[in-house]
PDB file of N, CA and C in Angstrom:
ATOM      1  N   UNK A   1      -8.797  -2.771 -34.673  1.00  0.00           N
ATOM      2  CA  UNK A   1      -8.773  -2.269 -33.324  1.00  0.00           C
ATOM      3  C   UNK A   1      -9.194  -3.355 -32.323  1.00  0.00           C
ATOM      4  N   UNK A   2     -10.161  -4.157 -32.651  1.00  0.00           N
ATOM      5  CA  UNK A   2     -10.180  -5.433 -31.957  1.00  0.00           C
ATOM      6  C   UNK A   2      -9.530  -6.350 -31.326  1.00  0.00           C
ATOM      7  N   UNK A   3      -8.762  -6.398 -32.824  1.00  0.00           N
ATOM      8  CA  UNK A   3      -7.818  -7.476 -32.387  1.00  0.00           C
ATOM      9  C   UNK A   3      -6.630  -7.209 -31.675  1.00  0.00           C
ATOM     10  N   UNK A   4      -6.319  -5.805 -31.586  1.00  0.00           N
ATOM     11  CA  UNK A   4      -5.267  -5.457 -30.909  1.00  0.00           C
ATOM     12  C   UNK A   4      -5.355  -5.052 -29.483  1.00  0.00           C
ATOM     13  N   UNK A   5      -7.030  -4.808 -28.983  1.00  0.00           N
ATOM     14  CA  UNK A   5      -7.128  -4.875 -27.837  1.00  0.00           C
ATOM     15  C   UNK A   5      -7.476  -6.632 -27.480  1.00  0.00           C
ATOM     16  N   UNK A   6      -7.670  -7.323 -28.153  1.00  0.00           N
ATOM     17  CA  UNK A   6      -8.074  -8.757 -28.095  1.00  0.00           C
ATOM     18  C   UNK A   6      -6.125  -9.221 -27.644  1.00  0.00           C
ATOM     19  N   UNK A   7      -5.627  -9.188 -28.110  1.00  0.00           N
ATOM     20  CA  UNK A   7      -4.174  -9.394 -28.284  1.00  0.00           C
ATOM     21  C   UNK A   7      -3.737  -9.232 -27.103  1.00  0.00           C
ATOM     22  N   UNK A   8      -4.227  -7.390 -26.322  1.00  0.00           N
ATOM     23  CA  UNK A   8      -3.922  -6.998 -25.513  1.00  0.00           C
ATOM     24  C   UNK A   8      -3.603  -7.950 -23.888  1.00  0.00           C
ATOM     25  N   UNK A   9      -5.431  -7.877 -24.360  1.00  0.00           N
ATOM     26  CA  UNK A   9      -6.107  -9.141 -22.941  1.00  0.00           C
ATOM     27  C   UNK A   9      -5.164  -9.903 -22.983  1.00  0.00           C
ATOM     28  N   UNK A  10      -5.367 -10.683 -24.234  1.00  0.00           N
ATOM     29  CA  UNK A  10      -4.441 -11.819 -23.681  1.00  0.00           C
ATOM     30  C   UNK A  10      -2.862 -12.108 -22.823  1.00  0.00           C
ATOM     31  N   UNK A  11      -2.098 -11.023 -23.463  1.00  0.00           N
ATOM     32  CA  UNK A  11      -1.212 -10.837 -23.123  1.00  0.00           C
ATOM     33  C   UNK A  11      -0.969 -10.808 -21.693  1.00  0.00           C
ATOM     34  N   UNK A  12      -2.021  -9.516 -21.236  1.00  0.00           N
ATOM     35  CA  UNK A  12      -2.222  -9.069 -19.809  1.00  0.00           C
ATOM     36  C   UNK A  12      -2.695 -10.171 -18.812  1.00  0.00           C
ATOM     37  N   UNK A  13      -3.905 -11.318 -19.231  1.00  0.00           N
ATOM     38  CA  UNK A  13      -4.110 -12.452 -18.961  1.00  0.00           C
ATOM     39  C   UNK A  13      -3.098 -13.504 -18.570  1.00  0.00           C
ATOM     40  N   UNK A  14      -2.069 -13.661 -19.425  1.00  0.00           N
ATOM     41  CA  UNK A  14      -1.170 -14.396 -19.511  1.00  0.00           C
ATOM     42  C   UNK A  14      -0.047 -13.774 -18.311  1.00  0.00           C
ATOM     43  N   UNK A  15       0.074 -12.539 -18.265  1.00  0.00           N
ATOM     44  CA  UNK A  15       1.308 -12.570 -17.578  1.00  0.00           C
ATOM     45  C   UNK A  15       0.591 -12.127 -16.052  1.00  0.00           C
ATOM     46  N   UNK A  16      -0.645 -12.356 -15.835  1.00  0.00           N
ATOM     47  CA  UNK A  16      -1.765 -12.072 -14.814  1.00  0.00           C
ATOM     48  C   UNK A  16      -1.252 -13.585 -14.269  1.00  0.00           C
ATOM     49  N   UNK A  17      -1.479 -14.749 -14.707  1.00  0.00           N
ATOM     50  CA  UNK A  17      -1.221 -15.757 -14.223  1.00  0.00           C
ATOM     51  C   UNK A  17      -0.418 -16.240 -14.490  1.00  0.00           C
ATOM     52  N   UNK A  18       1.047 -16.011 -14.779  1.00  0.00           N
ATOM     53  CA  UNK A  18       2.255 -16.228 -14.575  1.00  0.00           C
ATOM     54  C   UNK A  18       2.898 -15.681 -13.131  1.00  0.00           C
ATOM     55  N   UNK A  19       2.628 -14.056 -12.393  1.00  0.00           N
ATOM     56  CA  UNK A  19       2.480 -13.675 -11.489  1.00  0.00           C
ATOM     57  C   UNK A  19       2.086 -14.970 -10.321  1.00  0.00           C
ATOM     58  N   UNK A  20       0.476 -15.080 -10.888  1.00  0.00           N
ATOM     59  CA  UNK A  20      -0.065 -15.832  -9.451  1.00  0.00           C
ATOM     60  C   UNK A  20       0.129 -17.344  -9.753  1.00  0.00           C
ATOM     61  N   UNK A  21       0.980 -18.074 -10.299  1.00  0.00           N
ATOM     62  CA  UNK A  21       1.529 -19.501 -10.154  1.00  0.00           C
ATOM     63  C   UNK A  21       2.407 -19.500  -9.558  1.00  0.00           C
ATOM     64  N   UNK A  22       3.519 -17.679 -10.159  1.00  0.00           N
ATOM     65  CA  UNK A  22       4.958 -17.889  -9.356  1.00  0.00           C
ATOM     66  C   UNK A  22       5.220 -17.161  -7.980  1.00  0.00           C
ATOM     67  N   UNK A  23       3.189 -16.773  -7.674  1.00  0.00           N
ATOM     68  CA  UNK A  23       3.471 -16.560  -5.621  1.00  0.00           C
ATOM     69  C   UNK A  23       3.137 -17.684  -5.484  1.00  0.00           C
ATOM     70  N   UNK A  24       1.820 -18.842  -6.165  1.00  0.00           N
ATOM     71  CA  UNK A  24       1.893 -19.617  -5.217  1.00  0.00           C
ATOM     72  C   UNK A  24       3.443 -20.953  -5.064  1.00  0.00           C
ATOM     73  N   UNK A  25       4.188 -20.750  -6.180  1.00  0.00           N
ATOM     74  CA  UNK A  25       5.098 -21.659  -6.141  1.00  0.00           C
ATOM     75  C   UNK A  25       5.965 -21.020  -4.701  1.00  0.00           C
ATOM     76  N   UNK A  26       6.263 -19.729  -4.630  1.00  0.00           N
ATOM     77  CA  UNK A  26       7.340 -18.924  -3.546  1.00  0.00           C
ATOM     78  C   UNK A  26       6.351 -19.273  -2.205  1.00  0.00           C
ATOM     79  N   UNK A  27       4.940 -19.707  -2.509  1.00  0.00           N
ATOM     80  CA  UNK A  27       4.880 -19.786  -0.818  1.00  0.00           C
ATOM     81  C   UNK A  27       5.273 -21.466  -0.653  1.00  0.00           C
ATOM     82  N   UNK A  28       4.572 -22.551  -1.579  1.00  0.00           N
ATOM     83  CA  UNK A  28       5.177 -23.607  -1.606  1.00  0.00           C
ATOM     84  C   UNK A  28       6.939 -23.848  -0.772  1.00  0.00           C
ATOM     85  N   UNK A  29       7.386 -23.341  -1.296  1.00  0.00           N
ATOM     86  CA  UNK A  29       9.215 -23.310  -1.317  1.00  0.00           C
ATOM     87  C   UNK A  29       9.544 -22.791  -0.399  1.00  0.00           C
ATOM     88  N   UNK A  30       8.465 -21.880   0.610  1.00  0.00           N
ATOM     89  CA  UNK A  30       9.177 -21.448   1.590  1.00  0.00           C
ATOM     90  C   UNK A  30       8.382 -21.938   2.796  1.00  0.00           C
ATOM     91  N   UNK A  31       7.487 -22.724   2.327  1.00  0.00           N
ATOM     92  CA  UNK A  31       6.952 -23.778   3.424  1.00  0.00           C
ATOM     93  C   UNK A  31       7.739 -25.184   3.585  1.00  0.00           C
ATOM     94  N   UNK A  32       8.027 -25.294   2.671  1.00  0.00           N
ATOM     95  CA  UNK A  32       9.280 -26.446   2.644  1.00  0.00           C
ATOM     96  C   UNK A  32      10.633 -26.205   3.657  1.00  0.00           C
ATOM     97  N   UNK A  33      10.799 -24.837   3.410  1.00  0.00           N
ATOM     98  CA  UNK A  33      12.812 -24.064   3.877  1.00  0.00           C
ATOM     99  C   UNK A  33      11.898 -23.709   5.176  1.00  0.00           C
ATOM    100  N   UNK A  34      11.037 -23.839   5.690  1.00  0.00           N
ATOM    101  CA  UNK A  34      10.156 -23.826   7.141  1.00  0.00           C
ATOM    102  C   UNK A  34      10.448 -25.191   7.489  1.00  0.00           C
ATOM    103  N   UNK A  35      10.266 -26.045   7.101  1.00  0.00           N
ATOM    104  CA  UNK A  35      11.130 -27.669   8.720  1.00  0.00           C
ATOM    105  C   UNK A  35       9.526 -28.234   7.399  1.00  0.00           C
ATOM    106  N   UNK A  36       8.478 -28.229   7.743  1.00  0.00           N
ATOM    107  CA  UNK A  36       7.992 -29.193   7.006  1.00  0.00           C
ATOM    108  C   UNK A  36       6.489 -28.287   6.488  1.00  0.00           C
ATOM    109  N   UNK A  37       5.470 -29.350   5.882  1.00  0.00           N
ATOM    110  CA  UNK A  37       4.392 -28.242   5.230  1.00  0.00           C
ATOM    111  C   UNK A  37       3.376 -28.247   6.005  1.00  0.00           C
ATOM    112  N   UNK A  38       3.090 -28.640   7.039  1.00  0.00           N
ATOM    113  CA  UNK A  38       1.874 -28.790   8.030  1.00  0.00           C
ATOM    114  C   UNK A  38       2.318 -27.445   9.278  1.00  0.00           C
ATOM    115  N   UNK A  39       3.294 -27.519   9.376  1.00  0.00           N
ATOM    116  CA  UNK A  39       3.912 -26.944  10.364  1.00  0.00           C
ATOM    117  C   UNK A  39       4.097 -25.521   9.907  1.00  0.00           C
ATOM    118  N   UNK A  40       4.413 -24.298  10.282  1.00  0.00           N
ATOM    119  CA  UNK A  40       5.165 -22.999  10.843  1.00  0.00           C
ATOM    120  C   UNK A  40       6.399 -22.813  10.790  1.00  0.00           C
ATOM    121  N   UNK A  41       6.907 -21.676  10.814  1.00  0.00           N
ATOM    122  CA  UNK A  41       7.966 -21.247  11.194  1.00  0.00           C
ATOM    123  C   UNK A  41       8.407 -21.976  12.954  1.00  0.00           C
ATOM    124  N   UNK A  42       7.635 -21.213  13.628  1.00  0.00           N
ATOM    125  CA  UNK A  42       7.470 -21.535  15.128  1.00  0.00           C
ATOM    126  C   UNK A  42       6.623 -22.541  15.467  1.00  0.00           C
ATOM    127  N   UNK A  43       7.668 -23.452  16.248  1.00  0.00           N
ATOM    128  CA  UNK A  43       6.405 -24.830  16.865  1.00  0.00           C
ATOM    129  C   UNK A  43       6.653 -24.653  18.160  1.00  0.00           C
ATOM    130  N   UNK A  44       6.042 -24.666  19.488  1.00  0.00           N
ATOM    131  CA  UNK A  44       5.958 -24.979  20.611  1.00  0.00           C
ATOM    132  C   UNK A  44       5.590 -26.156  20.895  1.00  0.00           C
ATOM    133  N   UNK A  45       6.202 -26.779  21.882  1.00  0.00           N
ATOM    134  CA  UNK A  45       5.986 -27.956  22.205  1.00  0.00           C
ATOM    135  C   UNK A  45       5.850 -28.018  24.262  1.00  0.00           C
ATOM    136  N   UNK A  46       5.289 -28.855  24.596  1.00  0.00           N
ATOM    137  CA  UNK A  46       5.269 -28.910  26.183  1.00  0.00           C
ATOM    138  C   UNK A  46       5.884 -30.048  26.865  1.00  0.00           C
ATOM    139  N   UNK A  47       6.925 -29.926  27.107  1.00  0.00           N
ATOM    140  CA  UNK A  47       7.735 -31.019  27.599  1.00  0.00           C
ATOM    141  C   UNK A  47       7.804 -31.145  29.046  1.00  0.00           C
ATOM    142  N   UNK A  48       8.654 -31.758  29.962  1.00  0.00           N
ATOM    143  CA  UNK A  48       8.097 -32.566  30.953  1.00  0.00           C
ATOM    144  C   UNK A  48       9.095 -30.987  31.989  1.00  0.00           C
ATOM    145  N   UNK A  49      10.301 -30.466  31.405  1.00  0.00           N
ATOM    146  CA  UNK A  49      11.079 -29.577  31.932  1.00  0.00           C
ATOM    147  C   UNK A  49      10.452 -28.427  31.470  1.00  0.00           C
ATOM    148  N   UNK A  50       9.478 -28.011  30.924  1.00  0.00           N
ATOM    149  CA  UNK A  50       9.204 -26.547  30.812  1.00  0.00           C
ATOM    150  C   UNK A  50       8.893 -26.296  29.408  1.00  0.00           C
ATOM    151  N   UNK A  51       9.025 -25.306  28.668  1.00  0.00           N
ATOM    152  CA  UNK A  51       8.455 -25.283  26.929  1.00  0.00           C
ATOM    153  C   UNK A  51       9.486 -25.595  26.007  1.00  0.00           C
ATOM    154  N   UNK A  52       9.488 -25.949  25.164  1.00  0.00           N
ATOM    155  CA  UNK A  52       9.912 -25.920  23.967  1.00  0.00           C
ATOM    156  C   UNK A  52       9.640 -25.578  22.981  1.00  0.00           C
ATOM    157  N   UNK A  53      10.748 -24.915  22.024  1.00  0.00           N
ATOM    158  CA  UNK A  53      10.565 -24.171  20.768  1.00  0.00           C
ATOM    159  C   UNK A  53      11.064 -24.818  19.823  1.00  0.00           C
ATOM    160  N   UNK A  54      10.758 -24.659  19.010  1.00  0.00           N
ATOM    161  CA  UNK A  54      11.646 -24.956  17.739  1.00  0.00           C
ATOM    162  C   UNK A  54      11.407 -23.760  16.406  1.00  0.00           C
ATOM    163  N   UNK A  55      12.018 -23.280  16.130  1.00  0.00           N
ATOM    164  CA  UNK A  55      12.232 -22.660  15.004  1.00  0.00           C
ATOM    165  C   UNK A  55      13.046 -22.804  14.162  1.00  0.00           C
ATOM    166  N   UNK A  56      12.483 -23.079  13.021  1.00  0.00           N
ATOM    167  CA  UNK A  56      13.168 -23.244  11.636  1.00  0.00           C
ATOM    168  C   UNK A  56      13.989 -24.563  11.655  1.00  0.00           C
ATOM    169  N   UNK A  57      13.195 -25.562  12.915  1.00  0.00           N
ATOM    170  CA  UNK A  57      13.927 -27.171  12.368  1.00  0.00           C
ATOM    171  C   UNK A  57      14.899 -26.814  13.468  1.00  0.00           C
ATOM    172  N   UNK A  58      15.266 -25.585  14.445  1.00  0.00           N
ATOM    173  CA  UNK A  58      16.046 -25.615  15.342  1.00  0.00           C
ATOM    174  C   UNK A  58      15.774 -25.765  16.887  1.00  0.00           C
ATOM    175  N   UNK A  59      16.037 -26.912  17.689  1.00  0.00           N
ATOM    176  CA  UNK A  59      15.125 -26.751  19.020  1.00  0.00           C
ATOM    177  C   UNK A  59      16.048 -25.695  20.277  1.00  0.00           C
ATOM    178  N   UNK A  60      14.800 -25.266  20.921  1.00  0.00           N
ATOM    179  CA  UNK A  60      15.398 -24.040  21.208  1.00  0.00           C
ATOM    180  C   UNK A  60      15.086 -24.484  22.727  1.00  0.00           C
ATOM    181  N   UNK A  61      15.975 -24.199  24.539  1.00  0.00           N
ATOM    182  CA  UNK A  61      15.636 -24.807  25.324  1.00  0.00           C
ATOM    183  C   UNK A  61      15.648 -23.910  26.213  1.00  0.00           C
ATOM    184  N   UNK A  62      15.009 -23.640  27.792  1.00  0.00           N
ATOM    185  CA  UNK A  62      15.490 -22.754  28.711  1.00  0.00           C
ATOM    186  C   UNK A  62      17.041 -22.155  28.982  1.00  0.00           C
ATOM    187  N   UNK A  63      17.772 -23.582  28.826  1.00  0.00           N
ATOM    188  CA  UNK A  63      18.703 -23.600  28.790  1.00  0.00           C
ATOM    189  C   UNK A  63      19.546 -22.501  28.036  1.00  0.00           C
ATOM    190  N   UNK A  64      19.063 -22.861  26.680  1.00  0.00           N
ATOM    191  CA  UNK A  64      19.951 -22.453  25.720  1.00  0.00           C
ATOM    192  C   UNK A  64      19.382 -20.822  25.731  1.00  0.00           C
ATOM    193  N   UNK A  65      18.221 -20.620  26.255  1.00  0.00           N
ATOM    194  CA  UNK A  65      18.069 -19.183  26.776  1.00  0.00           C
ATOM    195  C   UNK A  65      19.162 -18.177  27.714  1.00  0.00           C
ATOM    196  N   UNK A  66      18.604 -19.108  28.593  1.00  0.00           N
ATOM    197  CA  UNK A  66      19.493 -18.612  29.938  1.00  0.00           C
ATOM    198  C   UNK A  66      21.295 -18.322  29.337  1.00  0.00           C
ATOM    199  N   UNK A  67      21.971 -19.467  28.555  1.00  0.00           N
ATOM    200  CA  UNK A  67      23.443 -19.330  28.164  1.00  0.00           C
ATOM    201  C   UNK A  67      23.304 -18.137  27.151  1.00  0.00           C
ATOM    202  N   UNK A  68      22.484 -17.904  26.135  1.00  0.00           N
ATOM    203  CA  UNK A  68      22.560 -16.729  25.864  1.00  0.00           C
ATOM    204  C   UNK A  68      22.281 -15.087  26.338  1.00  0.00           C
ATOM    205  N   UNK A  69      21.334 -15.363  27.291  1.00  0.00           N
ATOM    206  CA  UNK A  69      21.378 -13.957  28.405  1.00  0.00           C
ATOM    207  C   UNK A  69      22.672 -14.051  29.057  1.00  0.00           C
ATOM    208  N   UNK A  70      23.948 -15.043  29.436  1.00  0.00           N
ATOM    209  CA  UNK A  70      24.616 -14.650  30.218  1.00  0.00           C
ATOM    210  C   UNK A  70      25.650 -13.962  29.575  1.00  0.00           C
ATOM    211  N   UNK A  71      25.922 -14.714  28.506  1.00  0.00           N
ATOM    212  CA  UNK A  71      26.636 -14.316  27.245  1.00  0.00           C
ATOM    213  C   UNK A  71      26.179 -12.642  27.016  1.00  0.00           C
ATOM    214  N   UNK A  72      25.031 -12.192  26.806  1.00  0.00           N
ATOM    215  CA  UNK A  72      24.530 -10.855  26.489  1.00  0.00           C
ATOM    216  C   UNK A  72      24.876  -9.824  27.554  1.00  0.00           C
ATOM    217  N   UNK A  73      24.872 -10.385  29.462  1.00  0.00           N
ATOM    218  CA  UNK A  73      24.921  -9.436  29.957  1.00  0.00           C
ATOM    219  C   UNK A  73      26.681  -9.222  30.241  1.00  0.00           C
ATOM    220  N   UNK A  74      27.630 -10.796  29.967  1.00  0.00           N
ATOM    221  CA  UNK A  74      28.894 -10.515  30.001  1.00  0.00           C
ATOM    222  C   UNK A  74      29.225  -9.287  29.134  1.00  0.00           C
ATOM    223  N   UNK A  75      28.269  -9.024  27.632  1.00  0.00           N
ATOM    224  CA  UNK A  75      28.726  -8.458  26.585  1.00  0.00           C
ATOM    225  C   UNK A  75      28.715  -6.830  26.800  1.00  0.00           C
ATOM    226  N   UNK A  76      27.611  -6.654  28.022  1.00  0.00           N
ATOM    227  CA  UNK A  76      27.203  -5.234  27.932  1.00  0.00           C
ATOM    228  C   UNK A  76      28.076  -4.473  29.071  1.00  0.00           C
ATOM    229  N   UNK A  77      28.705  -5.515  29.835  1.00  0.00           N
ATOM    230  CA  UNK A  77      29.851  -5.004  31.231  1.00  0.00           C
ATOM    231  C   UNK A  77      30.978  -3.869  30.620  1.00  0.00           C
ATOM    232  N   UNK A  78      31.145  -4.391  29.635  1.00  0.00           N
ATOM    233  CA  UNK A  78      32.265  -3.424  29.015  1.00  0.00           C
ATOM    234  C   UNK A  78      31.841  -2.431  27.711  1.00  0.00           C
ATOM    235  N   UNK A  79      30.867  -2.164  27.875  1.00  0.00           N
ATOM    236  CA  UNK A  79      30.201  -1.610  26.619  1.00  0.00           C
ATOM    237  C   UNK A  79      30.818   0.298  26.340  1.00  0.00           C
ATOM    238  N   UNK A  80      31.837   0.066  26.396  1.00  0.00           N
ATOM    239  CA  UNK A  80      32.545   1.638  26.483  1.00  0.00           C
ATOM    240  C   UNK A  80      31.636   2.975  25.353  1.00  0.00           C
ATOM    241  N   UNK A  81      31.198   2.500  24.120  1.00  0.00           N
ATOM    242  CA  UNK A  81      30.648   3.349  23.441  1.00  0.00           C
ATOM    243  C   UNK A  81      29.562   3.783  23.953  1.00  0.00           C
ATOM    244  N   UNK A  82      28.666   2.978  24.647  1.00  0.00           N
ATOM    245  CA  UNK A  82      27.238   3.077  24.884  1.00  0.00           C
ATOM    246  C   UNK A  82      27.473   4.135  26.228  1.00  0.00           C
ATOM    247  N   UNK A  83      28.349   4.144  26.718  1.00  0.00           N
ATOM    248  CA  UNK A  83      28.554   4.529  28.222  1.00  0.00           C
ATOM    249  C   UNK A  83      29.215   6.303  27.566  1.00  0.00           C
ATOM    250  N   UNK A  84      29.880   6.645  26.555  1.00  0.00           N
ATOM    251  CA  UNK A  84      30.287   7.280  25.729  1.00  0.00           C
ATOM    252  C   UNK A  84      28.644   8.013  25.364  1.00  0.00           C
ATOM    253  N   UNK A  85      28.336   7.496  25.111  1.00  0.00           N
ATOM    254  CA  UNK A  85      27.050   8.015  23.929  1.00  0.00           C
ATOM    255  C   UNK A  85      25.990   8.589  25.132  1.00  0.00           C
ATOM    256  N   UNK A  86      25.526   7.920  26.029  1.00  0.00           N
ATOM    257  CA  UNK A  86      24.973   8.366  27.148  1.00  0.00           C
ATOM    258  C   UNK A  86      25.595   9.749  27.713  1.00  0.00           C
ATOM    259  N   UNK A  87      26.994   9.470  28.078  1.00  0.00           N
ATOM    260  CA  UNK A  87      27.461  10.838  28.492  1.00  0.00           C
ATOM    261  C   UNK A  87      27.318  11.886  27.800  1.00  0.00           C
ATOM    262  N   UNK A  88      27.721  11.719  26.776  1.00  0.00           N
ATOM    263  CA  UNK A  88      27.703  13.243  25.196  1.00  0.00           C
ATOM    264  C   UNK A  88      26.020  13.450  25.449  1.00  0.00           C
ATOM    265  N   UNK A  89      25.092  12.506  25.203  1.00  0.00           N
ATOM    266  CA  UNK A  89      23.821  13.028  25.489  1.00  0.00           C
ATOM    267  C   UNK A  89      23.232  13.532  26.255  1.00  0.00           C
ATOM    268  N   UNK A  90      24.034  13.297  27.285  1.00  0.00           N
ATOM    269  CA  UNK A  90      23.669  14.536  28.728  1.00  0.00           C
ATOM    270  C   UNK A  90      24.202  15.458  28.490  1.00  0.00           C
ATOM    271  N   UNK A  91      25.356  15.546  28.440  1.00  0.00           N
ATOM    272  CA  UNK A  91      26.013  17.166  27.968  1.00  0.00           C
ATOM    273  C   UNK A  91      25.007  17.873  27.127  1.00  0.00           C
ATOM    274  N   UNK A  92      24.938  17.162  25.889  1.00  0.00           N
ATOM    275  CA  UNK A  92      24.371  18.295  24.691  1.00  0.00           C
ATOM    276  C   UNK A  92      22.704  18.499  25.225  1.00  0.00           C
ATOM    277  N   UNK A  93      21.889  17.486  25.899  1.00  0.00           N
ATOM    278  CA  UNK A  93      20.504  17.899  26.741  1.00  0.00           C
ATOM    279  C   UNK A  93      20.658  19.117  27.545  1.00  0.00           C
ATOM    280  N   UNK A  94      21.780  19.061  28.642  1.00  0.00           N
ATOM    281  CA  UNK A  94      21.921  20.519  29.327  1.00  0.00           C
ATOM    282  C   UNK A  94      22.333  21.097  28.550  1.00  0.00           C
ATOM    283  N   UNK A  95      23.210  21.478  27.160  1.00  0.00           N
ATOM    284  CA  UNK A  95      23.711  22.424  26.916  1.00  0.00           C
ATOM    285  C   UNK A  95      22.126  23.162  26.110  1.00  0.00           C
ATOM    286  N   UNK A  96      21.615  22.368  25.581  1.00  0.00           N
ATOM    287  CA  UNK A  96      20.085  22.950  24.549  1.00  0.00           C
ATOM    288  C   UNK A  96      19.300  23.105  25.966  1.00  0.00           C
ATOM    289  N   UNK A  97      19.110  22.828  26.833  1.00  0.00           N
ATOM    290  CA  UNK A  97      18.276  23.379  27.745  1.00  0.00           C
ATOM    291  C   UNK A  97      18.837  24.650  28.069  1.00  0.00           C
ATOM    292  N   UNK A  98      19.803  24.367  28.548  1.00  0.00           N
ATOM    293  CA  UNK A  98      20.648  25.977  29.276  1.00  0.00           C
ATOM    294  C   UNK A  98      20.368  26.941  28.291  1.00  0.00           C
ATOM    295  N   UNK A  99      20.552  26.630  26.932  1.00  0.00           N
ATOM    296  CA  UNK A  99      20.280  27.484  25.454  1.00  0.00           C
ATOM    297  C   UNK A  99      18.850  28.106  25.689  1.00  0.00           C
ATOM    298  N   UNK A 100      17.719  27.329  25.560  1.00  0.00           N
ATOM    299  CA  UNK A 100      16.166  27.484  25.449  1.00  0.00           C
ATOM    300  C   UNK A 100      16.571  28.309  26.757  1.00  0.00           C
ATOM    301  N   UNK A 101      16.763  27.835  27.893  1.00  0.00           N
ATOM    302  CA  UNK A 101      16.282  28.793  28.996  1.00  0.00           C
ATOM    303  C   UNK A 101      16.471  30.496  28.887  1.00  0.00           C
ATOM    304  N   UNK A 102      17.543  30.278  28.433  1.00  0.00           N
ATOM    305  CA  UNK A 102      18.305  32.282  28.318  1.00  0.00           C
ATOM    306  C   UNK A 102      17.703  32.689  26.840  1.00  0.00           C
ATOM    307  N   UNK A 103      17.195  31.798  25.919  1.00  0.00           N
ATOM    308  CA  UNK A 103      16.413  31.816  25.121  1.00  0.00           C
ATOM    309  C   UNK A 103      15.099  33.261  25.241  1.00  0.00           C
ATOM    310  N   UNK A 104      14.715  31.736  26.272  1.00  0.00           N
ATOM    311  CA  UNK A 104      12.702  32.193  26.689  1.00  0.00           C
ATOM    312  C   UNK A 104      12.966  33.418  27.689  1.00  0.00           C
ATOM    313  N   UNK A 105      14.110  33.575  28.512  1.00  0.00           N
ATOM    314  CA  UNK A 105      14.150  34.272  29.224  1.00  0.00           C
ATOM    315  C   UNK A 105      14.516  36.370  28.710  1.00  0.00           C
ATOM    316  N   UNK A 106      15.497  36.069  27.496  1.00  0.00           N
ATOM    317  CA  UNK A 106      15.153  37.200  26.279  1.00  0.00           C
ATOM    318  C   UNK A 106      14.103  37.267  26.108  1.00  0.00           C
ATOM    319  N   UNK A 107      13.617  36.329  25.381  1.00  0.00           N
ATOM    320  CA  UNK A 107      12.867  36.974  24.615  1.00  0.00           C
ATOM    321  C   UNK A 107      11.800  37.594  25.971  1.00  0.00           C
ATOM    322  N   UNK A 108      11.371  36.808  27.210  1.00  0.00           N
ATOM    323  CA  UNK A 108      10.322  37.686  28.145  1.00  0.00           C
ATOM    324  C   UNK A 108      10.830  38.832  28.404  1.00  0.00           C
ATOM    325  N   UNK A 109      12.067  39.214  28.891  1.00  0.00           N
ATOM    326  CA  UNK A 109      12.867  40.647  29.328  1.00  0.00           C
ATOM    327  C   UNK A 109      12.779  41.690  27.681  1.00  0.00           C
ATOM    328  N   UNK A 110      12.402  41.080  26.747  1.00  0.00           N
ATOM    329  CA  UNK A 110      12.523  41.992  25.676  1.00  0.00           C
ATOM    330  C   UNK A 110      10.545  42.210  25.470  1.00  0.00           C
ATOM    331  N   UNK A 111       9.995  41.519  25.331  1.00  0.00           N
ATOM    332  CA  UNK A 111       8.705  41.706  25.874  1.00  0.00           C
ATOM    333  C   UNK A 111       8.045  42.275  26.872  1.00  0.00           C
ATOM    334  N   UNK A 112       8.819  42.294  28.160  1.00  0.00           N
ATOM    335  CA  UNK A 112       8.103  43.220  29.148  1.00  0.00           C
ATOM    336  C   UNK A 112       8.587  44.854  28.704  1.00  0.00           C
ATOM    337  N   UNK A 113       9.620  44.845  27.898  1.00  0.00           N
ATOM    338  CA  UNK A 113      10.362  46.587  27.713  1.00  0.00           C
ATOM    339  C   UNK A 113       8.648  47.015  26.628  1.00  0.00           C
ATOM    340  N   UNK A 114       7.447  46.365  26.250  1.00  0.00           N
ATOM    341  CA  UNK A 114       6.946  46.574  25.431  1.00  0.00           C
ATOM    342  C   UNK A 114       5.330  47.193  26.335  1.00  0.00           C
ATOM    343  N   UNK A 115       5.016  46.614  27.137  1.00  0.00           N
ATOM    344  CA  UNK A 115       4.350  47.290  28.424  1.00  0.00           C
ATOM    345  C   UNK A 115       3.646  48.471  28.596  1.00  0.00           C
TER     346      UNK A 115
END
């Protein structure tokens, strides 16, 4: 019986630190696929035009902000579903309100007959 809980440990031991070599190898490897090992995901930097980013080894600029908001709000001018989906959701809000109202309003007219 010893030896088979002796056996046990070990086993459990063994694959106890097989686990914690192969997180610390996955954080290793993904500090690397991060730009370098001192560094982050996200670096800020202060440059002479305003901030800088870099993420993931990619530099990121006001600029390249601004061209993607214009890009985003060209995208939303024609956004036919969203404009779709808004409408149906007003409808079906008044239609469940109008519902609840003649609802609450039974059930009080059937409550006062009780008086």
């Amino acid at each position: 019986m010893v030896a088979f809980f002796l056996k046990c440990f070990l086993l459990i031991s063994l694959l106890l630190f097989g686990v914690l070599l192969g997180m610390e190898q996955a954080s290793k490897n993904m500090n690397t696929m991060q730009g370098s090992d001192e560094t982050g995901a996200f670096q800020l930097t202060k440059a002479s035009e305003g901030v800088e980013a870099e993420i993931l080894g990619t530099s990121i600029t006001n600029e390249d902000i601004e061209e993607k908001q214009k890009i985003l709000e060209n995208a939303n001018e024609f956004n036919v579903l969203g404009d779709l989906g808004t409408k149906i959701s007003g409808v079906i809000s008044s239609m469940i309100q109008t519902l609840l109202t003649f609802i609450l309003t039974l059930v009080t007219e059937v409550l006062s007959l009780f008086k």
